[in-house]
PDB file of N, CA and C in Angstrom:
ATOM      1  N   UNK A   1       1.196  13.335 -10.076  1.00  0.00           N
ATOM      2  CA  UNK A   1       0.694  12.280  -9.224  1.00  0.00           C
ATOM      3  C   UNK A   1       0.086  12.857  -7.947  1.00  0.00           C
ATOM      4  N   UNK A   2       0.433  13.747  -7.155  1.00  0.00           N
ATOM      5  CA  UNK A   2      -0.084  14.701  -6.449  1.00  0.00           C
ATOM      6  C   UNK A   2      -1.453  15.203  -6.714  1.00  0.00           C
ATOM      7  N   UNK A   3      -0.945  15.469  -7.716  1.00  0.00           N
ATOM      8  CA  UNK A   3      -2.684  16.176  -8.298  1.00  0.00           C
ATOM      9  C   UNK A   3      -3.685  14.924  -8.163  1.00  0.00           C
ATOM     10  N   UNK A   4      -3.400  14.159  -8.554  1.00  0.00           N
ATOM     11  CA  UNK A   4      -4.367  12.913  -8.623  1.00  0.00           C
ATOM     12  C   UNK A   4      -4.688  12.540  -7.328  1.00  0.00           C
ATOM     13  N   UNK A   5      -3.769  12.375  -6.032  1.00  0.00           N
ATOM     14  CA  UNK A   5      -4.013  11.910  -5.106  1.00  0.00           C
ATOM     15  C   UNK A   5      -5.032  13.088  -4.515  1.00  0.00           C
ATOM     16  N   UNK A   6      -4.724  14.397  -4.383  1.00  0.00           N
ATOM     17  CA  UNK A   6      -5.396  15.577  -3.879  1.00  0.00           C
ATOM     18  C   UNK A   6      -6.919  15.750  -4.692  1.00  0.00           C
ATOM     19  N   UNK A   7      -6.931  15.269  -6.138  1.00  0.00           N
ATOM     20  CA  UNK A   7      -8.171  14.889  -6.750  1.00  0.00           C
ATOM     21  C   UNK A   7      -9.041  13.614  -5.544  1.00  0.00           C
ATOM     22  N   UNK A   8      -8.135  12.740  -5.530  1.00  0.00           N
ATOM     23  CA  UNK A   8      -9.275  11.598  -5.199  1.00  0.00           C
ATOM     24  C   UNK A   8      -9.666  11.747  -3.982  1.00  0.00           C
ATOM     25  N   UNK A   9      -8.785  12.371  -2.853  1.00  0.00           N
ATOM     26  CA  UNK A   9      -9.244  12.940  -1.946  1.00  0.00           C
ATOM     27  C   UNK A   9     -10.409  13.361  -1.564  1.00  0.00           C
ATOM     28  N   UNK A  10     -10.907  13.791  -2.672  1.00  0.00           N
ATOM     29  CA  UNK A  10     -11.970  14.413  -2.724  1.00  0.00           C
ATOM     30  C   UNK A  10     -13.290  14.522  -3.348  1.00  0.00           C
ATOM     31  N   UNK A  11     -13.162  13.181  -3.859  1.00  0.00           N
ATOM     32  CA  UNK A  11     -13.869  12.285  -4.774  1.00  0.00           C
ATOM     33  C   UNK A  11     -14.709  11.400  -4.039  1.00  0.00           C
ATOM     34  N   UNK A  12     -15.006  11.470  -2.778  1.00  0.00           N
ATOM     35  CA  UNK A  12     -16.087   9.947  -2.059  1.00  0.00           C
ATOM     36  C   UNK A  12     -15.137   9.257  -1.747  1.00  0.00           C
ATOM     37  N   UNK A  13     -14.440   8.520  -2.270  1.00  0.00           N
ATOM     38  CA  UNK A  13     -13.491   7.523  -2.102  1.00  0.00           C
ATOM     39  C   UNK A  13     -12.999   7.432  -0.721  1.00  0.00           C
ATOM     40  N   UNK A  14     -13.485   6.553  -0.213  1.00  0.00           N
ATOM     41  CA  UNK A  14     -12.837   6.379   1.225  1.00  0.00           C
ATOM     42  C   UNK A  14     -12.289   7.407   1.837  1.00  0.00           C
ATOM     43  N   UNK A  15     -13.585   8.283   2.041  1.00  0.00           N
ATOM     44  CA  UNK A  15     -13.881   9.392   3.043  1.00  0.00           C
ATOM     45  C   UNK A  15     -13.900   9.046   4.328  1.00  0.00           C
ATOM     46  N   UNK A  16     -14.311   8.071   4.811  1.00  0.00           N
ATOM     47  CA  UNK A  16     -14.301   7.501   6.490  1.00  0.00           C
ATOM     48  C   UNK A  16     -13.366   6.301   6.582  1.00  0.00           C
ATOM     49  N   UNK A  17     -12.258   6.432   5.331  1.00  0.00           N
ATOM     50  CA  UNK A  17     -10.632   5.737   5.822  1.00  0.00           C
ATOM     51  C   UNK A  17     -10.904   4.142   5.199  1.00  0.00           C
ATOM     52  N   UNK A  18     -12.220   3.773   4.767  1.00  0.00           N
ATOM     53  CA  UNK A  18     -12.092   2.651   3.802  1.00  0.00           C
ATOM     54  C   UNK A  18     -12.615   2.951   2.808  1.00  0.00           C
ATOM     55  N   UNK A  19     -11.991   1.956   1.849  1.00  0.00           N
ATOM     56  CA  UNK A  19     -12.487   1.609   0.517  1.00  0.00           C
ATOM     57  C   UNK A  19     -13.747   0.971   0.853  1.00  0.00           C
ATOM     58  N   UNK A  20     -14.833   0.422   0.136  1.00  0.00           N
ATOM     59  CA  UNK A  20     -15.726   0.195   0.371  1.00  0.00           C
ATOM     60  C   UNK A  20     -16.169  -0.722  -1.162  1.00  0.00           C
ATOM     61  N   UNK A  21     -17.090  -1.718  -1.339  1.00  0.00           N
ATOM     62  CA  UNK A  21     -16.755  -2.416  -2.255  1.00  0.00           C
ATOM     63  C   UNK A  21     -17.440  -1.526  -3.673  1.00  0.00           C
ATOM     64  N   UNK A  22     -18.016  -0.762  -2.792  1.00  0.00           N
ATOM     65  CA  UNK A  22     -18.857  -0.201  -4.197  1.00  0.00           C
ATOM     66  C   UNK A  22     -18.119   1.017  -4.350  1.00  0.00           C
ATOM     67  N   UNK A  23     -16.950   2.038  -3.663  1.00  0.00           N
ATOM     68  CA  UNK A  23     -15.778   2.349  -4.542  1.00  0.00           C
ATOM     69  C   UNK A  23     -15.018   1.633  -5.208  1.00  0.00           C
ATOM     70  N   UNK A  24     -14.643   0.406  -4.455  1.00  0.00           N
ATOM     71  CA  UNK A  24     -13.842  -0.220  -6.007  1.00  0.00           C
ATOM     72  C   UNK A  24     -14.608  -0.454  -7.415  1.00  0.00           C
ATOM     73  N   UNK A  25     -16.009  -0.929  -7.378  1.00  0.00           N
ATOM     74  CA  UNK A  25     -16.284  -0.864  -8.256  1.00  0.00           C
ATOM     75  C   UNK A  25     -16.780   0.161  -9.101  1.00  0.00           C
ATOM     76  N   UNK A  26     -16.878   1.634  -8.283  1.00  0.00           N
ATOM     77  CA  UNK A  26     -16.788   2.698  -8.960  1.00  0.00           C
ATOM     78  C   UNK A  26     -15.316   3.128  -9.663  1.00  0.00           C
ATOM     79  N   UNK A  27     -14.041   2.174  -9.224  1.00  0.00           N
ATOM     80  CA  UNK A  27     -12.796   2.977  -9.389  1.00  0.00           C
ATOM     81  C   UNK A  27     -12.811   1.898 -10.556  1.00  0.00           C
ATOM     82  N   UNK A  28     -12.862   0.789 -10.655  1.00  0.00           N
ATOM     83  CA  UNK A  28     -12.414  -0.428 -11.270  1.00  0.00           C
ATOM     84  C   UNK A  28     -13.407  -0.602 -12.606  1.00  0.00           C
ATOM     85  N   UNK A  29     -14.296  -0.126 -12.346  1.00  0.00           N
ATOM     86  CA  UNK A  29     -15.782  -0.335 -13.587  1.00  0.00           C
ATOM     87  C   UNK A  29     -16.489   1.330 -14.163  1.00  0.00           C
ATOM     88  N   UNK A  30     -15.353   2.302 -14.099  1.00  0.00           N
ATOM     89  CA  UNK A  30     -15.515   2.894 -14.498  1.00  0.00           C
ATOM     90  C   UNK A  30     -15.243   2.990 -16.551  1.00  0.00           C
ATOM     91  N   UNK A  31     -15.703   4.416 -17.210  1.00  0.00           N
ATOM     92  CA  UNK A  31     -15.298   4.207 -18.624  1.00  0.00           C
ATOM     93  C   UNK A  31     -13.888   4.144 -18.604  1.00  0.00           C
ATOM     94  N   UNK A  32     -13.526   3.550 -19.734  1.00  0.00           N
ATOM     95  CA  UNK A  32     -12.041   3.546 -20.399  1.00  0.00           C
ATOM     96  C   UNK A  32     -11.148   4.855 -20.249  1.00  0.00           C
ATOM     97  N   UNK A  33     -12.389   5.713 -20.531  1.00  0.00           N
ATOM     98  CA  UNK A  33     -12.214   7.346 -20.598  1.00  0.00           C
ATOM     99  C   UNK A  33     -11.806   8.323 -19.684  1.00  0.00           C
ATOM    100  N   UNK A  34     -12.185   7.267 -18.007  1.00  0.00           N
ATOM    101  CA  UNK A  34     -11.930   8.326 -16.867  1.00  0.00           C
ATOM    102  C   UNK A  34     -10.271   7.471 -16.466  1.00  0.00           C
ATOM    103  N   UNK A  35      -9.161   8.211 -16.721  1.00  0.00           N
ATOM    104  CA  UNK A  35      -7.800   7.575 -16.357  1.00  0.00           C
ATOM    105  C   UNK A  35      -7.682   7.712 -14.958  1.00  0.00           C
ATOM    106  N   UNK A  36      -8.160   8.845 -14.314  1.00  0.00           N
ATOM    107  CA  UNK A  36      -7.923   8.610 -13.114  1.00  0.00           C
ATOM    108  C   UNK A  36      -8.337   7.622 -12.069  1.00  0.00           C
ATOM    109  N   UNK A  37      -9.701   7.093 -12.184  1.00  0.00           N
ATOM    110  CA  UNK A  37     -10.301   6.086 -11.818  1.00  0.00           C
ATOM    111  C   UNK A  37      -9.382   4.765 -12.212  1.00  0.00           C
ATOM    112  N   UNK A  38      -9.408   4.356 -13.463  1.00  0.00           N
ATOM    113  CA  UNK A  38      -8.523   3.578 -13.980  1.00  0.00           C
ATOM    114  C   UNK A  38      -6.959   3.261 -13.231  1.00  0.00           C
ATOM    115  N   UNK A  39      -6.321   4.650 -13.055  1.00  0.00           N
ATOM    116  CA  UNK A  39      -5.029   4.583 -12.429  1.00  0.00           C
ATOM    117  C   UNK A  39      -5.420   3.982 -11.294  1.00  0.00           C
ATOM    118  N   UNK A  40      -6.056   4.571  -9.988  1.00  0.00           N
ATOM    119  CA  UNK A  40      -6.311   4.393  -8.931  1.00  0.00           C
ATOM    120  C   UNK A  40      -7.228   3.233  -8.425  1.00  0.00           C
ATOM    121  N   UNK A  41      -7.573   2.078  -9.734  1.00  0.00           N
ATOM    122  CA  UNK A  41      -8.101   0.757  -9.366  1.00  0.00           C
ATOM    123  C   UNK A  41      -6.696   0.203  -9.665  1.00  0.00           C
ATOM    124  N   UNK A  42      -5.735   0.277 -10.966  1.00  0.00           N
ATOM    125  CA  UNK A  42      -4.596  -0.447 -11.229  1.00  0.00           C
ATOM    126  C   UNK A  42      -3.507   0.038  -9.731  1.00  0.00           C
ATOM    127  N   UNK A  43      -3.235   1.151  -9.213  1.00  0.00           N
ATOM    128  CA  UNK A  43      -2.607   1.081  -7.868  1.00  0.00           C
ATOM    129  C   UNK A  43      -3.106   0.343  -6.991  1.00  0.00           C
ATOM    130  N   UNK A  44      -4.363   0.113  -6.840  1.00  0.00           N
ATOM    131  CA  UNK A  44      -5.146  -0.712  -5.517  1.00  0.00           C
ATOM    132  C   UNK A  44      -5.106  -1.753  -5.373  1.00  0.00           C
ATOM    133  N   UNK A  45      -5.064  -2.240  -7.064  1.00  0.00           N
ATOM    134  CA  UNK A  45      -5.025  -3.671  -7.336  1.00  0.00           C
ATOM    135  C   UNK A  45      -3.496  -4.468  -7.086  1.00  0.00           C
ATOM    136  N   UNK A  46      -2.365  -3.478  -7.422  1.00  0.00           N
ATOM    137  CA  UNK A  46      -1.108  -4.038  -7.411  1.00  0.00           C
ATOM    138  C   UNK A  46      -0.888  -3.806  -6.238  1.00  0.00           C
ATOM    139  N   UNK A  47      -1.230  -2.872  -5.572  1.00  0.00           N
ATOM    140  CA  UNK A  47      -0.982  -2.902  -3.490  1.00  0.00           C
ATOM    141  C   UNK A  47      -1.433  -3.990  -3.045  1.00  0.00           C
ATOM    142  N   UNK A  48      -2.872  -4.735  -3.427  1.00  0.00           N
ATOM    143  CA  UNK A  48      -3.411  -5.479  -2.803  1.00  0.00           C
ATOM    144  C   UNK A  48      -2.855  -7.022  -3.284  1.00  0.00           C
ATOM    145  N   UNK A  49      -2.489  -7.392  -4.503  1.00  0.00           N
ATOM    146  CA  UNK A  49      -1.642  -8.674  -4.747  1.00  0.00           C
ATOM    147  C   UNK A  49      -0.349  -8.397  -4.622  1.00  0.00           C
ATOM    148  N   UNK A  50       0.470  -7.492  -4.580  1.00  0.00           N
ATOM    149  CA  UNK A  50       1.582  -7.441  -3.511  1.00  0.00           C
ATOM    150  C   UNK A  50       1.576  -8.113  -2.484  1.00  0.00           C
ATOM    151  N   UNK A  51       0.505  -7.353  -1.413  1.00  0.00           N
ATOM    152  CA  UNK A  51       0.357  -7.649  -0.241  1.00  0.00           C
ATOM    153  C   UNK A  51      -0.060  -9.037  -0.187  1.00  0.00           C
ATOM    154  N   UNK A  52      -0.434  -9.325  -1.262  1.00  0.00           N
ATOM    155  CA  UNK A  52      -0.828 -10.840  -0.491  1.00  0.00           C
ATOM    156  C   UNK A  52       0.191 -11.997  -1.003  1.00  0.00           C
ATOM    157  N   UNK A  53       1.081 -11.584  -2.168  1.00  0.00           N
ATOM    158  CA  UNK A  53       2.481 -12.291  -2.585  1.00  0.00           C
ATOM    159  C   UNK A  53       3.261 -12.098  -1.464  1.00  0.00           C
ATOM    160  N   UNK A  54       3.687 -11.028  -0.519  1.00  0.00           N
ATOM    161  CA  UNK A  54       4.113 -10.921   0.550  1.00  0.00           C
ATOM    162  C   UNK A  54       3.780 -11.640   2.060  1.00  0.00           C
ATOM    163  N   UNK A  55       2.692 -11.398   2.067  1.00  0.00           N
ATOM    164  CA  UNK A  55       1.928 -12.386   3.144  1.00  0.00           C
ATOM    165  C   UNK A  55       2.644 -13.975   3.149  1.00  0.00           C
ATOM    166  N   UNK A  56       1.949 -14.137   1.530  1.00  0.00           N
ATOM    167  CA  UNK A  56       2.143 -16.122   1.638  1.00  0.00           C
ATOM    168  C   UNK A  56       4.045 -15.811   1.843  1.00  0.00           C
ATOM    169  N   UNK A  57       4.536 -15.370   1.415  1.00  0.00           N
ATOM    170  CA  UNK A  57       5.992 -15.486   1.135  1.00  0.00           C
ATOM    171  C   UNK A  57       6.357 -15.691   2.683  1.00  0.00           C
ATOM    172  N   UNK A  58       6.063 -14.895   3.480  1.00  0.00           N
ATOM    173  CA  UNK A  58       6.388 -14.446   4.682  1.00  0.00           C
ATOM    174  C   UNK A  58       6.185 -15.897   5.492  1.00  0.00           C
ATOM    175  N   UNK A  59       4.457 -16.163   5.048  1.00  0.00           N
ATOM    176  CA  UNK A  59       3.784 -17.216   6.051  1.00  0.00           C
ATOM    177  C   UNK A  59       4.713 -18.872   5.580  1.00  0.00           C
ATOM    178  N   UNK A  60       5.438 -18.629   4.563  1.00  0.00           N
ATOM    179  CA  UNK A  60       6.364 -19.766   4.070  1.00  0.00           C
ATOM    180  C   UNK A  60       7.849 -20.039   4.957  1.00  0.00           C
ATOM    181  N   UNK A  61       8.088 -18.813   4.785  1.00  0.00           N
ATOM    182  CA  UNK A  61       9.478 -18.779   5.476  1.00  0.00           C
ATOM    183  C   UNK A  61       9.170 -19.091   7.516  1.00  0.00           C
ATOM    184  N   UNK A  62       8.097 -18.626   7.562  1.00  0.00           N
ATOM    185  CA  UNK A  62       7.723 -18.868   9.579  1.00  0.00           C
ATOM    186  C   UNK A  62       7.584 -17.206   9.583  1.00  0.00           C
ATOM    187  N   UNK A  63       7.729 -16.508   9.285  1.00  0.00           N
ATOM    188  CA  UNK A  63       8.101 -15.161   9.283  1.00  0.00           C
ATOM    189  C   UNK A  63       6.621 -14.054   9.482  1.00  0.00           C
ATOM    190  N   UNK A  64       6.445 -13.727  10.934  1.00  0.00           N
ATOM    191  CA  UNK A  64       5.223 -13.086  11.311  1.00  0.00           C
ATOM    192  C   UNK A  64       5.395 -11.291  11.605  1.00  0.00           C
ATOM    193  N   UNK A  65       4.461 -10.972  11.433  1.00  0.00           N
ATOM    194  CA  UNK A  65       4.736  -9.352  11.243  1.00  0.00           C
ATOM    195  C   UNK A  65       3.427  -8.532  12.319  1.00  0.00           C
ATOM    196  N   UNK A  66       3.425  -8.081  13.343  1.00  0.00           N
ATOM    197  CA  UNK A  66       2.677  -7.479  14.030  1.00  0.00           C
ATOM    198  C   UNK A  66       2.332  -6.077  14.239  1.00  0.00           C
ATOM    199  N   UNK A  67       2.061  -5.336  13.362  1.00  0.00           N
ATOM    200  CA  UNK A  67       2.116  -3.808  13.399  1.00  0.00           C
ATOM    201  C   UNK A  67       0.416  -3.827  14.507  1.00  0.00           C
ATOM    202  N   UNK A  68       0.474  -2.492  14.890  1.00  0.00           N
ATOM    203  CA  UNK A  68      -0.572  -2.013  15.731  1.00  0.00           C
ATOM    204  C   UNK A  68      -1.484  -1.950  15.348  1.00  0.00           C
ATOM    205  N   UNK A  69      -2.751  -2.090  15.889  1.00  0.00           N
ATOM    206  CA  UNK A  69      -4.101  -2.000  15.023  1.00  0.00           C
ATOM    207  C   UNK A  69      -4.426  -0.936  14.536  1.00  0.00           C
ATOM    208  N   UNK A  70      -3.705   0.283  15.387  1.00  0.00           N
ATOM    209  CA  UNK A  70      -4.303   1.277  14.667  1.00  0.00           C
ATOM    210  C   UNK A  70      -2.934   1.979  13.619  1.00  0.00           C
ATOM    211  N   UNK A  71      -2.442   1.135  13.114  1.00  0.00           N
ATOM    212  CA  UNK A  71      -1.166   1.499  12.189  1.00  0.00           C
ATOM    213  C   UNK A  71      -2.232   2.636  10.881  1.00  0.00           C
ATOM    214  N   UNK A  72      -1.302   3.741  10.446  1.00  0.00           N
ATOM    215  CA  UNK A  72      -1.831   4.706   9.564  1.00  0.00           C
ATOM    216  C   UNK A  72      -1.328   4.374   8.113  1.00  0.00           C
ATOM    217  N   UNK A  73      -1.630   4.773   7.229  1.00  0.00           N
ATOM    218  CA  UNK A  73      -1.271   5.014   6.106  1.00  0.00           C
ATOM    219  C   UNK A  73       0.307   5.774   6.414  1.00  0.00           C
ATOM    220  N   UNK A  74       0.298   7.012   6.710  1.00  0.00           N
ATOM    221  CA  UNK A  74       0.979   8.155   7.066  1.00  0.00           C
ATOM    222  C   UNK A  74       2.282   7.528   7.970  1.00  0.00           C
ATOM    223  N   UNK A  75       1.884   6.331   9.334  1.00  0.00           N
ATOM    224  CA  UNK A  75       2.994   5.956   9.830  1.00  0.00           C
ATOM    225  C   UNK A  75       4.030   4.793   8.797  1.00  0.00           C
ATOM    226  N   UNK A  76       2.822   4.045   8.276  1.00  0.00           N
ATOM    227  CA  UNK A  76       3.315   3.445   7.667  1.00  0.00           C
ATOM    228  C   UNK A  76       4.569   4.042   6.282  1.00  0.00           C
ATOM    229  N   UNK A  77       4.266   4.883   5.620  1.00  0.00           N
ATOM    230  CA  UNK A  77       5.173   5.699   5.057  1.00  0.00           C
ATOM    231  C   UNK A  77       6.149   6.161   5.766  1.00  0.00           C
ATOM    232  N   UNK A  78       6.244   6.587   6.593  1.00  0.00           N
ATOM    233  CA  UNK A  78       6.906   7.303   7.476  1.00  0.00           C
ATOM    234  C   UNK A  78       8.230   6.149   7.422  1.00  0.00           C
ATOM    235  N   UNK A  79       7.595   4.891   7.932  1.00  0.00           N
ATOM    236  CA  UNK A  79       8.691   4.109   8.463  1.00  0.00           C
ATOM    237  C   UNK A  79       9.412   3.367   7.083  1.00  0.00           C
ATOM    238  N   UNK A  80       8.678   3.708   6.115  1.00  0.00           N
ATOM    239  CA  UNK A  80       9.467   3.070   5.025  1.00  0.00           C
ATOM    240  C   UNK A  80      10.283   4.276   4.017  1.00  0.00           C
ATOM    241  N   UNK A  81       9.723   5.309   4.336  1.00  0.00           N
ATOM    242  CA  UNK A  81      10.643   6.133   3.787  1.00  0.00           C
ATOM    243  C   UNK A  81      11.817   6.165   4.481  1.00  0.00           C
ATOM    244  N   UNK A  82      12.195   5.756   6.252  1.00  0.00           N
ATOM    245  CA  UNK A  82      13.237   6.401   6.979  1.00  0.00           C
ATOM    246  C   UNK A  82      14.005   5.171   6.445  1.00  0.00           C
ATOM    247  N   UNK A  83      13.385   3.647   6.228  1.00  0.00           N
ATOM    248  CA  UNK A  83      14.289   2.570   6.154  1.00  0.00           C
ATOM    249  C   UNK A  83      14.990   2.992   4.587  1.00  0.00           C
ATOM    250  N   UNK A  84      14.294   3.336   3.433  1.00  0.00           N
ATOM    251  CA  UNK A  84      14.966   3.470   2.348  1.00  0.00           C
ATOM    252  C   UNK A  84      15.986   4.490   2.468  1.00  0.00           C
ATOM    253  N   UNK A  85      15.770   5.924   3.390  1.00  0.00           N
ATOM    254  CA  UNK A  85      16.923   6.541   3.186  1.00  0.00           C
ATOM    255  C   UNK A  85      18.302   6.067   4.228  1.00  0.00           C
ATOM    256  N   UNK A  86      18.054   5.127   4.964  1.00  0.00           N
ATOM    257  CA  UNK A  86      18.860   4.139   5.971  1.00  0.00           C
ATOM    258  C   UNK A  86      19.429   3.083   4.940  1.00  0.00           C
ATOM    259  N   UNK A  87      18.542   2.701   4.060  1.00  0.00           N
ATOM    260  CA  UNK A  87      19.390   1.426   3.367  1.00  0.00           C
ATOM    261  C   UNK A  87      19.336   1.684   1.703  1.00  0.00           C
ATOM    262  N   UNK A  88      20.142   2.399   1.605  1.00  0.00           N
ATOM    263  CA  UNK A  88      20.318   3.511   0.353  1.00  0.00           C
ATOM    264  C   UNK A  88      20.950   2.254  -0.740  1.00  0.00           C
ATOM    265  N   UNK A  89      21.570   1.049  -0.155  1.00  0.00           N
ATOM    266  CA  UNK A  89      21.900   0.111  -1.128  1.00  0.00           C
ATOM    267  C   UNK A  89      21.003  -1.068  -1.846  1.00  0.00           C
ATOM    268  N   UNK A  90      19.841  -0.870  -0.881  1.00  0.00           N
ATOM    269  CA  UNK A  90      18.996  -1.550  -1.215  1.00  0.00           C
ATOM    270  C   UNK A  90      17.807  -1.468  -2.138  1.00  0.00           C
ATOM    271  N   UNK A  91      17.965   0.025  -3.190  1.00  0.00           N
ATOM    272  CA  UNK A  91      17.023   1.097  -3.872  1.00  0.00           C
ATOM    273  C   UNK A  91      16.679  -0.008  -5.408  1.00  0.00           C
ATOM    274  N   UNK A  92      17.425  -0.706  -5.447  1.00  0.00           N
ATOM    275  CA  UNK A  92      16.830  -2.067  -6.632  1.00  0.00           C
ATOM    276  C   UNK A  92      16.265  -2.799  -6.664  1.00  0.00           C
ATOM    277  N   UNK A  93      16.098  -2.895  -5.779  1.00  0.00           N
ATOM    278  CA  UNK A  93      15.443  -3.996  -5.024  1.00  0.00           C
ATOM    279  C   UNK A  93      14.015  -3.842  -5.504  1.00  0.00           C
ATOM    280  N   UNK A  94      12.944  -4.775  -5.484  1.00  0.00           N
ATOM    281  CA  UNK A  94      11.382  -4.339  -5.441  1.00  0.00           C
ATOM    282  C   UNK A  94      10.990  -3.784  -4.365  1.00  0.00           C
ATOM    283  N   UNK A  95       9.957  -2.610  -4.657  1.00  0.00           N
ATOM    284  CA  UNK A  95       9.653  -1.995  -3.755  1.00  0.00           C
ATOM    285  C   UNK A  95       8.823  -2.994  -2.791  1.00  0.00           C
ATOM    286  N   UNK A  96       7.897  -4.257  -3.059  1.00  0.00           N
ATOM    287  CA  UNK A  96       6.963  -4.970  -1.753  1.00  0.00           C
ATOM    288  C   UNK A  96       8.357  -4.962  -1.065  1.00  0.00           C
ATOM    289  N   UNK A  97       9.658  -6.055  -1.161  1.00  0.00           N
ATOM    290  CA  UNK A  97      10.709  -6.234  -0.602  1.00  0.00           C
ATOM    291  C   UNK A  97      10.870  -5.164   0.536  1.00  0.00           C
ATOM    292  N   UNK A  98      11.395  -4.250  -0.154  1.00  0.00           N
ATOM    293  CA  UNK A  98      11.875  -3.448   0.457  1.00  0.00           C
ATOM    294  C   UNK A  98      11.039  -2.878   1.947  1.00  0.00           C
ATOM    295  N   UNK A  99       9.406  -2.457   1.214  1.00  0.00           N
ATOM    296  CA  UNK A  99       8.434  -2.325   2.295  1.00  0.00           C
ATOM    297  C   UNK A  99       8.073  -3.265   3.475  1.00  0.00           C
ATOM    298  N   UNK A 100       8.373  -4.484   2.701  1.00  0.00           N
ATOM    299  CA  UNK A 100       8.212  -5.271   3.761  1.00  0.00           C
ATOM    300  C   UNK A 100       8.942  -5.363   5.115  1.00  0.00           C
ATOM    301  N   UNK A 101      10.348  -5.393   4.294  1.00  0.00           N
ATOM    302  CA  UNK A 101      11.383  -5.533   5.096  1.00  0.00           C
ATOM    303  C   UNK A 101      11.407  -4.374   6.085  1.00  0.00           C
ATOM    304  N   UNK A 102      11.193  -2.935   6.079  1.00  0.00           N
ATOM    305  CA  UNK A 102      10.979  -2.101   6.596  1.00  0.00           C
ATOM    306  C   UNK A 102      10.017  -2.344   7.971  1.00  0.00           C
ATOM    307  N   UNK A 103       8.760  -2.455   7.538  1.00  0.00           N
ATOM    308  CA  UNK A 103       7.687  -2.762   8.387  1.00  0.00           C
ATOM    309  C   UNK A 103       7.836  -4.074   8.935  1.00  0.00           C
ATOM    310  N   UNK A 104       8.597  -5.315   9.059  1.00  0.00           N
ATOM    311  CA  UNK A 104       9.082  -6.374   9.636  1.00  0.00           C
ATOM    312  C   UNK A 104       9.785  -6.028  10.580  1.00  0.00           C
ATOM    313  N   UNK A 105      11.036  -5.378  10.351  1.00  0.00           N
ATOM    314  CA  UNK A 105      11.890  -4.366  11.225  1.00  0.00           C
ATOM    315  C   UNK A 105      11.188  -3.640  12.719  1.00  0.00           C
ATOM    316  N   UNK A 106      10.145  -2.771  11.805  1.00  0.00           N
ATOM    317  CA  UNK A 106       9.486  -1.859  12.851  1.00  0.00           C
ATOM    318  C   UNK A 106       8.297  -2.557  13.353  1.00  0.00           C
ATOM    319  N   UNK A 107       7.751  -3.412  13.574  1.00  0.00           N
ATOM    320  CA  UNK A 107       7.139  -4.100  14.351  1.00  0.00           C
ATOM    321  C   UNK A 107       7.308  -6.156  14.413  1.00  0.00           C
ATOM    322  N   UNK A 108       8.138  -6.063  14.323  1.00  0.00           N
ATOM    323  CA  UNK A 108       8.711  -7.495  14.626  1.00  0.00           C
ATOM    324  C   UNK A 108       7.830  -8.139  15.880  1.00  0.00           C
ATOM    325  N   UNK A 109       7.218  -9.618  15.835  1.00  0.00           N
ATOM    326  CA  UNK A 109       6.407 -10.061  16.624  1.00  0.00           C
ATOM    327  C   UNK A 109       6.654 -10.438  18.243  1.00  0.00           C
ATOM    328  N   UNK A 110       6.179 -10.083  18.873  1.00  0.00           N
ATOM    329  CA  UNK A 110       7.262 -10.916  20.454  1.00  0.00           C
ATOM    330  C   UNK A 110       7.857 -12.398  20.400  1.00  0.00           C
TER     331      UNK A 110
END
């Protein structure tokens, strides 16, 4: 999985930090044949309806989430790796859950 990420790296793909619509549709409308493309539209796709099963869930309960504008990829990991090895009972859980709950934590709204 490494390899793949250090592949796409280096592939065009959101070289200046976005996706762009015509990488997805290079990642998403590629042949049957290229898996890596394939993998890396099916990750994008389940990050992105996660995120938005999470959103409405959130926007149901009253429940608002304020991270910084310039929040990273990199911080963002950061803070969900420290919460999973902090809440070691909670590893069954689904991972949106879990992420969420993490990043709710670390920037909770005023």
């Amino acid at each position: 999985m490494l390899g793949l990420f250090a592949a796409s790296t280096t592939s065009g793909f959101g070289e200046t930090g976005d996706l762009t619509g015509a990488d997805l549709d290079n990642l998403c409308n590629a042949p049957i044949s290229d898996r890596n493309r394939d993998l890396w539209c099916n990750i994008y796709m389940r990050g992105f309806l996660e995120g938005l099963a999470v959103g409405a869930g959130l926007q149901k309960l009253g429940v608002s989430y304020c991270p910084p504008k310039n929040l990273t990829i990199q911080e963002g990991r950061l803070i969900v790796g420290k919460y999973l090895r902090d809440h070691s009972t909670e590893m069954k859980l689904d991972a949106a859950i879990i992420a969420a709950r993490a990043l709710l934590a670390a920037y909770p709204c005023p």
